[in-house]
C-alpha atoms as a PDB file:
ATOM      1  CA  UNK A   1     -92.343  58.821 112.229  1.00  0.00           C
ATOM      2  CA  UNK A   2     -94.956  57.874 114.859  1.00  0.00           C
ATOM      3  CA  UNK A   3     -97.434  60.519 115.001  1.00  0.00           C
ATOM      4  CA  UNK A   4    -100.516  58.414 116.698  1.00  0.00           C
ATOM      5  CA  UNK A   5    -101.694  59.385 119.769  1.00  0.00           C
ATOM      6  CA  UNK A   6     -99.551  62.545 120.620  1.00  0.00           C
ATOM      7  CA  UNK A   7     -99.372  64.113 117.468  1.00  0.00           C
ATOM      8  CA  UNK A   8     -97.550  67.512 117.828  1.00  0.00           C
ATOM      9  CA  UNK A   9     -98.578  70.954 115.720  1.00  0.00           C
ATOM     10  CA  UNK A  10     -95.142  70.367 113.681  1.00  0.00           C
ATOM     11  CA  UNK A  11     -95.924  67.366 112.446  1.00  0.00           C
ATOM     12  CA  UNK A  12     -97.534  66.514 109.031  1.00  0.00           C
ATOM     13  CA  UNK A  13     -97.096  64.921 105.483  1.00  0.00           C
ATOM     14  CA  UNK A  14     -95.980  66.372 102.540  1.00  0.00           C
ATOM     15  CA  UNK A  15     -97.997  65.341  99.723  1.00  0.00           C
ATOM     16  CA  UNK A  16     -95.964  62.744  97.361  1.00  0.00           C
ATOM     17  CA  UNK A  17     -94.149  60.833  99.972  1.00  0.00           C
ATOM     18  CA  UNK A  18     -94.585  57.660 100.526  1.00  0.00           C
ATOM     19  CA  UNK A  19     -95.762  56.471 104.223  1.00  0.00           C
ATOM     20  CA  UNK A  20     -96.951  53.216 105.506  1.00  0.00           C
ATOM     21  CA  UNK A  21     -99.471  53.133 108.606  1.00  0.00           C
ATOM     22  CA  UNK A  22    -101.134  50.426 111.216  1.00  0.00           C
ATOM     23  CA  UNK A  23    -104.499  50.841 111.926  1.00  0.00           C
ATOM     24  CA  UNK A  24    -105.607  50.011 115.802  1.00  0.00           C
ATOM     25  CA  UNK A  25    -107.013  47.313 113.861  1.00  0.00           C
ATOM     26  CA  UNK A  26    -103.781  45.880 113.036  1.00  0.00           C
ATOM     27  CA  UNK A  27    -104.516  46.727 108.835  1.00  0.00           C
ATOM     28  CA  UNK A  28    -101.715  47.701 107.130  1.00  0.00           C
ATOM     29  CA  UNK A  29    -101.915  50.286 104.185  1.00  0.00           C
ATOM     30  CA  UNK A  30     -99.125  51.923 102.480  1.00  0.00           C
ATOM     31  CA  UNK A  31     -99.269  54.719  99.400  1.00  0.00           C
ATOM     32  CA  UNK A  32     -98.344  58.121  98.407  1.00  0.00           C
ATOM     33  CA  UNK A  33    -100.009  60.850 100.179  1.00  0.00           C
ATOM     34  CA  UNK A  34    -102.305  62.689  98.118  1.00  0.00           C
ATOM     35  CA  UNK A  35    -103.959  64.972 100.882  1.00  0.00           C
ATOM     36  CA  UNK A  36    -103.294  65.821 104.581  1.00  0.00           C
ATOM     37  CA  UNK A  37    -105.618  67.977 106.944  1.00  0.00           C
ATOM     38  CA  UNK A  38    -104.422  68.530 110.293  1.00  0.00           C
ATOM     39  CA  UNK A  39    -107.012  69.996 112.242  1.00  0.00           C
ATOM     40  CA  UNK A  40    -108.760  67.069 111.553  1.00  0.00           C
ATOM     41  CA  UNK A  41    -106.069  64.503 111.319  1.00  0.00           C
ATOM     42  CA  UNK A  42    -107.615  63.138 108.249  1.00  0.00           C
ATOM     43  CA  UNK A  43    -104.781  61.539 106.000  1.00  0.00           C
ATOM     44  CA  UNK A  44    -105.629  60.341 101.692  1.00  0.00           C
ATOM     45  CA  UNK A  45    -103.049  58.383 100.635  1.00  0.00           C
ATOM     46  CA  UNK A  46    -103.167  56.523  96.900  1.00  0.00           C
ATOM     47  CA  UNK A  47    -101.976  53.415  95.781  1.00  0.00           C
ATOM     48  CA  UNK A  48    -102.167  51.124  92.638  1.00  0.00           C
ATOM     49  CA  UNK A  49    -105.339  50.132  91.893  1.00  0.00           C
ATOM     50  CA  UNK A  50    -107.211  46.725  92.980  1.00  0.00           C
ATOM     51  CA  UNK A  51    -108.539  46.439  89.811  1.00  0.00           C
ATOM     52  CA  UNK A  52    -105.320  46.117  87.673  1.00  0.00           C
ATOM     53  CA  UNK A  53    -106.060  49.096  85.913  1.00  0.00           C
ATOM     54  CA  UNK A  54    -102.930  51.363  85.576  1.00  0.00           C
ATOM     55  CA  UNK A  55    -104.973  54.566  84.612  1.00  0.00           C
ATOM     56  CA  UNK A  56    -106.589  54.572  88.422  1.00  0.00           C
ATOM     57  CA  UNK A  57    -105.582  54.796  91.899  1.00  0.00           C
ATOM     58  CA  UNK A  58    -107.566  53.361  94.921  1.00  0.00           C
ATOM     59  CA  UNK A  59    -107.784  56.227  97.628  1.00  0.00           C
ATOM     60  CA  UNK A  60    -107.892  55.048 101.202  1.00  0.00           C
ATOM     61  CA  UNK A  61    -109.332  57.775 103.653  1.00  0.00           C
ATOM     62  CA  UNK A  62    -107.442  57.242 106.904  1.00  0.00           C
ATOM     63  CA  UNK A  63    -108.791  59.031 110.466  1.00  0.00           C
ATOM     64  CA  UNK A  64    -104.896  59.350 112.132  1.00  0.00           C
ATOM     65  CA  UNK A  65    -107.192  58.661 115.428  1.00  0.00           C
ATOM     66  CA  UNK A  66    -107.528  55.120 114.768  1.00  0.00           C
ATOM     67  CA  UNK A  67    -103.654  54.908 113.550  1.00  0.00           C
ATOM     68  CA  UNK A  68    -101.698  53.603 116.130  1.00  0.00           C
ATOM     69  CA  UNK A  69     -98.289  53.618 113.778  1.00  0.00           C
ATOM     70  CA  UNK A  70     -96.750  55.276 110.914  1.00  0.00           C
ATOM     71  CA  UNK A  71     -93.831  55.562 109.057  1.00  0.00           C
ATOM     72  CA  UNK A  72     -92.475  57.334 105.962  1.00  0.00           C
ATOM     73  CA  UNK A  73     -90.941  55.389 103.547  1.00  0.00           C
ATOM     74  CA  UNK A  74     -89.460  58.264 101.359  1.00  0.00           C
ATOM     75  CA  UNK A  75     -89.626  61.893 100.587  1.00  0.00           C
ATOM     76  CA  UNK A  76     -91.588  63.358  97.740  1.00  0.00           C
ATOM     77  CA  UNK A  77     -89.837  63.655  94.599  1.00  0.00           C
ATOM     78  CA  UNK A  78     -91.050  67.413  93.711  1.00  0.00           C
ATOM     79  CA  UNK A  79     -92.930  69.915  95.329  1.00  0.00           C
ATOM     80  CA  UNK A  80     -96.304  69.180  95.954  1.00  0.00           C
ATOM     81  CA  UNK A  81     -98.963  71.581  94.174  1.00  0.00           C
ATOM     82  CA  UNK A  82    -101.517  74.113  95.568  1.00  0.00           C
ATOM     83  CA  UNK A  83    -104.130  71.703  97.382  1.00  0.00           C
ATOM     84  CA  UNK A  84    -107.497  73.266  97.276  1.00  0.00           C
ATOM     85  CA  UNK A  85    -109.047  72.611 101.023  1.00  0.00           C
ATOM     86  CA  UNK A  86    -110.843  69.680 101.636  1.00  0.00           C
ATOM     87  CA  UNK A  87    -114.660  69.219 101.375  1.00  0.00           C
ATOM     88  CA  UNK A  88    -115.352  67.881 104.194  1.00  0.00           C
ATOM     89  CA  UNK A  89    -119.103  67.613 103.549  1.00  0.00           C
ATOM     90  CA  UNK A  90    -118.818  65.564 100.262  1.00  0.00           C
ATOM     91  CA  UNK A  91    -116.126  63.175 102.527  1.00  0.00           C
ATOM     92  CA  UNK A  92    -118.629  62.848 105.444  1.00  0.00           C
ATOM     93  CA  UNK A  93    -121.432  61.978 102.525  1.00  0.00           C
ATOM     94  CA  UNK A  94    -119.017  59.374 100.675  1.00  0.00           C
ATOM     95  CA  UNK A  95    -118.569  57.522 104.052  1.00  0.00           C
ATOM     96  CA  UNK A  96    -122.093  57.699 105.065  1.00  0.00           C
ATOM     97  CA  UNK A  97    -123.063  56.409 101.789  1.00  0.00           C
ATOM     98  CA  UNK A  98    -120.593  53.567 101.929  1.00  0.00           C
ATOM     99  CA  UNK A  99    -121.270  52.500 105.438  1.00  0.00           C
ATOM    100  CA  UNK A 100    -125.005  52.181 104.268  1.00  0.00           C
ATOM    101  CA  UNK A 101    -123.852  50.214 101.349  1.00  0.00           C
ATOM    102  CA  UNK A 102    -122.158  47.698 103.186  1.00  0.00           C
ATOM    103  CA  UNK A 103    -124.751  47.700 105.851  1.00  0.00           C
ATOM    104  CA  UNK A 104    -127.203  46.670 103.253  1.00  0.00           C
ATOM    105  CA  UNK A 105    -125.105  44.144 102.075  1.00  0.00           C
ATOM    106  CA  UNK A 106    -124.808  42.787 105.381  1.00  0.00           C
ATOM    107  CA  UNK A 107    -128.602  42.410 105.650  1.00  0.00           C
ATOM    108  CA  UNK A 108    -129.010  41.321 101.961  1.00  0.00           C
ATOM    109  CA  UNK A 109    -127.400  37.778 103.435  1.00  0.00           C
ATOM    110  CA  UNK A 110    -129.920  35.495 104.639  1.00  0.00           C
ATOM    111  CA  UNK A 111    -129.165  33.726 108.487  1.00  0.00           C
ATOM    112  CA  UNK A 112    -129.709  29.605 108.294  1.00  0.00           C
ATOM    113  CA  UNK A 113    -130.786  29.650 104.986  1.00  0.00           C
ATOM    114  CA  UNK A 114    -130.265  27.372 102.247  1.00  0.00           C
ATOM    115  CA  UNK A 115    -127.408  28.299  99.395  1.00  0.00           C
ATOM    116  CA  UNK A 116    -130.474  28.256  96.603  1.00  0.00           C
ATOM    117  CA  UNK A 117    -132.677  30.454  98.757  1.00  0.00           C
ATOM    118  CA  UNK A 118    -130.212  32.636  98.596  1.00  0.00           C
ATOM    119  CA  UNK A 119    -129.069  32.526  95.785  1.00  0.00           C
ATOM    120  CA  UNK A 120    -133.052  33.200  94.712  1.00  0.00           C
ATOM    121  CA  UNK A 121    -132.870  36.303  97.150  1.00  0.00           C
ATOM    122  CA  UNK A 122    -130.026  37.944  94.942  1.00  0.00           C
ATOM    123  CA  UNK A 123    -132.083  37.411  91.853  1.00  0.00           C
ATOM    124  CA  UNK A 124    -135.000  39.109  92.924  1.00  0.00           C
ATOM    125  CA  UNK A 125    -132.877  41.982  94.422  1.00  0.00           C
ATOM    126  CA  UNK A 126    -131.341  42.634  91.439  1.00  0.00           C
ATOM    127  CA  UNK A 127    -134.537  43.953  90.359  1.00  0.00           C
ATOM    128  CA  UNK A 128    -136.727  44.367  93.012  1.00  0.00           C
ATOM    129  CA  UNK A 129    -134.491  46.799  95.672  1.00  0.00           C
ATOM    130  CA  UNK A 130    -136.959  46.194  98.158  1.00  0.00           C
ATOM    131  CA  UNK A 131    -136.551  43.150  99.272  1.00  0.00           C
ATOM    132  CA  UNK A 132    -135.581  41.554 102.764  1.00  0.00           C
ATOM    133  CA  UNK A 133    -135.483  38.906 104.824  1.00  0.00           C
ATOM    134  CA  UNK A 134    -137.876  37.764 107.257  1.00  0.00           C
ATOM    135  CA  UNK A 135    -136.359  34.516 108.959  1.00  0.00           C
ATOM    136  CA  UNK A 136    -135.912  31.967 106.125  1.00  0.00           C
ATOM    137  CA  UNK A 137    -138.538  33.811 104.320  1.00  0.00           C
ATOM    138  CA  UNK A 138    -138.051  36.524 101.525  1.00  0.00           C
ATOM    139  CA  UNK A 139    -140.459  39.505 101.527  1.00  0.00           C
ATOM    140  CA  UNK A 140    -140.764  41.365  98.391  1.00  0.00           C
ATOM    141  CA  UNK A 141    -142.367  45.148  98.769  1.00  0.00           C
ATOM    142  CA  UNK A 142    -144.629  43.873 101.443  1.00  0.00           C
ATOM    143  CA  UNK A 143    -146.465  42.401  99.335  1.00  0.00           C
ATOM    144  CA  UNK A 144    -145.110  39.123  98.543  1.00  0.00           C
ATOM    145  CA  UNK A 145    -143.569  36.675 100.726  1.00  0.00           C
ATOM    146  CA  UNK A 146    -141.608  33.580  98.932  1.00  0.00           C
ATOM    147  CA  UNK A 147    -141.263  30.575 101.662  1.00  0.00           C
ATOM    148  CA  UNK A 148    -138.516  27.981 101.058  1.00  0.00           C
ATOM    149  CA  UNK A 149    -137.499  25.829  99.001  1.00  0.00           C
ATOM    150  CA  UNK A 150    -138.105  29.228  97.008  1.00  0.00           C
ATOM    151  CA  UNK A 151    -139.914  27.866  93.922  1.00  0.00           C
ATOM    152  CA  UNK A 152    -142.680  29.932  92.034  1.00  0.00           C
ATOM    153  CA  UNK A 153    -145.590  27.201  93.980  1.00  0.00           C
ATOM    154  CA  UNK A 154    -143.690  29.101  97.252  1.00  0.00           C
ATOM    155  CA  UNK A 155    -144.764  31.998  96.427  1.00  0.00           C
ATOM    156  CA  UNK A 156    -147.825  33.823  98.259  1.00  0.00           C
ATOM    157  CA  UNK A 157    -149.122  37.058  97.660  1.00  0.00           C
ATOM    158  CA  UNK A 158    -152.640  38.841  96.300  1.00  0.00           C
ATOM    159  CA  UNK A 159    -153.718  36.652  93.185  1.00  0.00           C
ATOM    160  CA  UNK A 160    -153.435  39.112  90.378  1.00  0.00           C
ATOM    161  CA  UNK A 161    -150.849  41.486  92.367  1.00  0.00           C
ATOM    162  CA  UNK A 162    -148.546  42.967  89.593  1.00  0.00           C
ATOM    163  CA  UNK A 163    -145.860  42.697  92.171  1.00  0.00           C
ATOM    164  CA  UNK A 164    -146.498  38.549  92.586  1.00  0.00           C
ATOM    165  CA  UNK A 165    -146.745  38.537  89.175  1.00  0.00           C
ATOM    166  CA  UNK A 166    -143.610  40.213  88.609  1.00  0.00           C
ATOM    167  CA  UNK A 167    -142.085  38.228  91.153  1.00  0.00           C
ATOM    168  CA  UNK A 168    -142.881  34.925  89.699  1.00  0.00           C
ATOM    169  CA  UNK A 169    -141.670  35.995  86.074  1.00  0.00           C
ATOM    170  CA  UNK A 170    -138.341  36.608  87.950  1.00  0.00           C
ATOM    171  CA  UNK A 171    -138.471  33.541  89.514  1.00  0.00           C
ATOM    172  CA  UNK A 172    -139.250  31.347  86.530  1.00  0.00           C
ATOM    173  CA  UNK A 173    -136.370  32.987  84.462  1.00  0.00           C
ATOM    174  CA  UNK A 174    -134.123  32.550  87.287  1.00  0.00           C
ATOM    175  CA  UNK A 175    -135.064  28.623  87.230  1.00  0.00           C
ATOM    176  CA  UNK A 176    -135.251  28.389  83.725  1.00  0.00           C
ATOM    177  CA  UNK A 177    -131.450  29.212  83.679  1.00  0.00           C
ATOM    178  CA  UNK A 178    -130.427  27.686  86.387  1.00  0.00           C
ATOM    179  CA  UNK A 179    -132.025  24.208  84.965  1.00  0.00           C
ATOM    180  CA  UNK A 180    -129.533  24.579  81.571  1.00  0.00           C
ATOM    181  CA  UNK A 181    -126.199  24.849  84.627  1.00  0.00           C
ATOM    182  CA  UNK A 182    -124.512  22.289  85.176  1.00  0.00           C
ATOM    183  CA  UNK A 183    -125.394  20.890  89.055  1.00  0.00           C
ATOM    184  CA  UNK A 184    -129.101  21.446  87.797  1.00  0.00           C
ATOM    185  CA  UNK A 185    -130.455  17.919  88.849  1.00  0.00           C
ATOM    186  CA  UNK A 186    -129.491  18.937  92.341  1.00  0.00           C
ATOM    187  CA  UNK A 187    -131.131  22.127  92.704  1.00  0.00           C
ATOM    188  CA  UNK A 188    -134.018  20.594  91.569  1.00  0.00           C
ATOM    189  CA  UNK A 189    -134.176  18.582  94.197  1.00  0.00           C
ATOM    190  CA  UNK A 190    -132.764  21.146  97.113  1.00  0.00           C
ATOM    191  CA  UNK A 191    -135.747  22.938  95.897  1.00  0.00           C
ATOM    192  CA  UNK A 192    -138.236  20.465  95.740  1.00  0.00           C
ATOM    193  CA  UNK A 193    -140.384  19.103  99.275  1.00  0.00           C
ATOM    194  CA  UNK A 194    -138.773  16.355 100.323  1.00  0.00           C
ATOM    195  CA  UNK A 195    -140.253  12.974 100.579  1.00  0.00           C
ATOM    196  CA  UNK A 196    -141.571  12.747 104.188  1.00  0.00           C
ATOM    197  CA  UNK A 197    -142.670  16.335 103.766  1.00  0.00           C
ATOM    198  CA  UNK A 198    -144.755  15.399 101.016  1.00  0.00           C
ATOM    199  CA  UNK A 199    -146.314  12.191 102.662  1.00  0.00           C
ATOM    200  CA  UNK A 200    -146.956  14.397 105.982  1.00  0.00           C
ATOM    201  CA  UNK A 201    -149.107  16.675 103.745  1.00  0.00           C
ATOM    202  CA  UNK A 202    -150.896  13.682 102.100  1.00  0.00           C
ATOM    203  CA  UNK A 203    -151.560  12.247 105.759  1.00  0.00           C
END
């Protein structure tokens, strides 16, 4: 059943079958249909969960304008209920929110920075949501800006700020912990000036 990209008035899903689609993307997703609007070609299909737990279903929201293939794999097994119609609204507002989400996460990664900076970055964001990046530097609230190697002594800000101070509590728990891990000996020293740094400064 191809219905992607001339996809006639006749043709639609019956909720409970099974169907398998392409994306233009060349993803492949397969589940039971769950919902089916036409008018706006907007298919839900279900499928085990990701998570291994057999009491939920992942739902995959799929815009039949960026399907270039589908196919049904078998008919459902009893007549599907009364659907209620979609709310389009709330769906618009669940993708919004998750495009955000992984936008954020995209710009939560630091570029050319050092695996401790940024692992020092998710620390403090954990807490602290605003916090970015600012080149290889981490600014907290615009307030407080943390240079590398990202120990407390790197971090400048107002003396007696309650966001510096808050900052460097963070910081010196994070270290703490990180000093009992195994590996700690060379985080130490990742983020410790190096030699010829040091000797620069002394010159």
């Amino acid at each position: 059943m191809k219905l992607y990209p001339n996809m006639a008035e006749s043709d639609y899903f019956i909720v409970g079958s099974r169907i398998s689609c392409t994306t233009l993307y060349n993803e492949k997703m397969e589940g039971e249909v769950a919902a089916f609007d036409i008018g706006t070609k907007l298919l839900i299909i279900k499928s085990t969960s990701s998570s291994g737990n057999h009491n939920l279903n992942d739902m995959k929201f799929i815009n039949l304008d960026y399907v270039k293939d589908v196919n049904m794999l078998s008919d459902a097994k009893e007549s599907p209920p009364h659907l209620l119609p979609l709310n389009l609204a709330k769906l618009s507002n669940r993708v919004r929110q998750n495009v955000e989400e992984k936008r954020q996460k995209v710009n939560n990664v630091g570029v050319g920075v050092s695996p401790e900076g940024q692992a020092v970055f998710n620390a403090i964001i954990k807490t602290i949501s605003e916090t970015r990046w600012s080149g290889k530097n981490i600014i907290v609230m615009e307030k407080v800006e943390i240079d590398p190697p990202y120990g407390v002594e790197n971090c400048r800000g107002q003396e007696g700020n309650p966001v510096l101070i808050h900052v460097k509590k963070i910081l010196t728990k994070y270290l703490s912990k990180m000093s009992d891990s195994p590996g700690a000996n060379n985080l130490r020293k990742s983020m410790s000036p190096s030699p010829s740094s040091s000797s620069a400064a002394s010159s």
